[in-house]
C-alpha atoms as a PDB file:
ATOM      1  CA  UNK A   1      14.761 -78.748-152.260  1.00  0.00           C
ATOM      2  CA  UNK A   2      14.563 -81.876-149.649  1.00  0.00           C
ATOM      3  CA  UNK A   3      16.121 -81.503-146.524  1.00  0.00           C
ATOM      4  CA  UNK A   4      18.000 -84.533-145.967  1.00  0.00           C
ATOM      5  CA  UNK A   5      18.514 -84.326-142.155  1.00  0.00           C
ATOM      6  CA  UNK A   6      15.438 -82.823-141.327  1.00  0.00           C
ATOM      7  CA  UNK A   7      14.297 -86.349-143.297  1.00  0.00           C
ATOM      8  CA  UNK A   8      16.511 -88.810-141.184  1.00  0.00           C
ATOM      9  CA  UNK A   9      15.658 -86.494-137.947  1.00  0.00           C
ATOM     10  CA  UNK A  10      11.956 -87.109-138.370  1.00  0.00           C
ATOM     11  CA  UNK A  11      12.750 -91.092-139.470  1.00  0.00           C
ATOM     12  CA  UNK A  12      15.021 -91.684-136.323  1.00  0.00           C
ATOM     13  CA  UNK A  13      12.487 -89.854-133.782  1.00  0.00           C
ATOM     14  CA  UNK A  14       9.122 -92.238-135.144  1.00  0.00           C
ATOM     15  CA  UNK A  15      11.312 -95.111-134.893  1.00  0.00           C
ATOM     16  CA  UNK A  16      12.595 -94.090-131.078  1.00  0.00           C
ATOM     17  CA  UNK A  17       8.952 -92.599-130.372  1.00  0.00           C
ATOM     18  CA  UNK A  18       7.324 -96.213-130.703  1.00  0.00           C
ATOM     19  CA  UNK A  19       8.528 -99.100-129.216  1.00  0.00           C
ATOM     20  CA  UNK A  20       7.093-101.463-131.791  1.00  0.00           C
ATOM     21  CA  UNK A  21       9.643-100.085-134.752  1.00  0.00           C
ATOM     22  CA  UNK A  22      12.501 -99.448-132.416  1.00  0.00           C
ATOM     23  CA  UNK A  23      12.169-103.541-131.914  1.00  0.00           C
ATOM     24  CA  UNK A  24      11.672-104.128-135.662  1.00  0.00           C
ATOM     25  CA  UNK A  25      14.752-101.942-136.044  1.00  0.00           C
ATOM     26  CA  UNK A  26      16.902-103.694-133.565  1.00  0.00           C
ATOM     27  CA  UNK A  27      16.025-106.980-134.372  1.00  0.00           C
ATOM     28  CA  UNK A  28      16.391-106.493-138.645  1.00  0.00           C
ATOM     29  CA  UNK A  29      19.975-105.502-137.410  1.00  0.00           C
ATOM     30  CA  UNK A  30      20.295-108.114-135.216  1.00  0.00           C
ATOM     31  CA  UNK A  31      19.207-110.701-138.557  1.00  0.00           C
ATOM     32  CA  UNK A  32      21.572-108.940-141.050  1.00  0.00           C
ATOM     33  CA  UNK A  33      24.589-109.226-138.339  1.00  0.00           C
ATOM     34  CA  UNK A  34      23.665-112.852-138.025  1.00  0.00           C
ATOM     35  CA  UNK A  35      23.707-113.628-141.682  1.00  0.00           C
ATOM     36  CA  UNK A  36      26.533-111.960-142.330  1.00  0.00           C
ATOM     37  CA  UNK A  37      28.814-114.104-139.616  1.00  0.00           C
ATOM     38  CA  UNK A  38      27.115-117.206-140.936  1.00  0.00           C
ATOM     39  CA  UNK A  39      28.023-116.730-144.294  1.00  0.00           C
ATOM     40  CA  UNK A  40      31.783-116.021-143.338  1.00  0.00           C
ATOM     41  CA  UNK A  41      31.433-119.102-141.146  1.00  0.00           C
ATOM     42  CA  UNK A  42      30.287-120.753-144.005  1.00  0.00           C
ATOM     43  CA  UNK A  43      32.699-119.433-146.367  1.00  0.00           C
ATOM     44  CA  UNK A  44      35.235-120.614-144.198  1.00  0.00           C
ATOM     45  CA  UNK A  45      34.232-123.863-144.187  1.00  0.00           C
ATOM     46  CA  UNK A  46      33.971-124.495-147.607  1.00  0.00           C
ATOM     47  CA  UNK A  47      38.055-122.904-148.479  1.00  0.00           C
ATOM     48  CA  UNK A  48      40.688-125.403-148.623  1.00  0.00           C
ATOM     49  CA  UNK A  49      43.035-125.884-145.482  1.00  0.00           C
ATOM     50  CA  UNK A  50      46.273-124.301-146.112  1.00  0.00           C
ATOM     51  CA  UNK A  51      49.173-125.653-144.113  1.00  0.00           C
ATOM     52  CA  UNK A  52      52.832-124.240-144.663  1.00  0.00           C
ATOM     53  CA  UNK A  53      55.349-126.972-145.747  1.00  0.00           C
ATOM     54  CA  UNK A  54      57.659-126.471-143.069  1.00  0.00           C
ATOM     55  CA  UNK A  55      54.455-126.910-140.537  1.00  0.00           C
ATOM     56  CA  UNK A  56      53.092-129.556-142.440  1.00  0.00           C
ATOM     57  CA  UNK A  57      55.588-131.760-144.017  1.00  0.00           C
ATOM     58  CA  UNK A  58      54.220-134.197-142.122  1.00  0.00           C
ATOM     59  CA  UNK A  59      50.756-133.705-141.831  1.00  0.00           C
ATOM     60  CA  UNK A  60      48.684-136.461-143.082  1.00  0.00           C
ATOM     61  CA  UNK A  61      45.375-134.196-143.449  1.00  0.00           C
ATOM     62  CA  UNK A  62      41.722-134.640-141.540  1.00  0.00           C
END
């Protein structure tokens, strides 16, 4: 049967043992971070502003 730590033990010492795939790793975390915050920026964006009528009974809009 597999050994699943012994697996992720031997995956996470190559990566830390060369400095070439510890940067890959970094930075492909760094991207997916970065997408992720611009797609909530985006989704943001894109909802409709929400203004409570007794804050914005006389709000005229953008």
């Amino acid at each position: 049967m597999a050994d699943p730590l012994g697996t992720l033990g031997s995956i996470f010492s190559t990566i830390l043992g060369n400095p070439t795939y510890l940067l890959l790793t970094i930075s492909g975390f760094a991207l997916f971070a970065l997408l992720v915050v611009v797609h909530h920026i985006h989704k943001i964006h894109s909802e409709e502003i929400f203004v409570h009528q007794a804050w914005g009974a006389n709000w005229k809009g953008r």
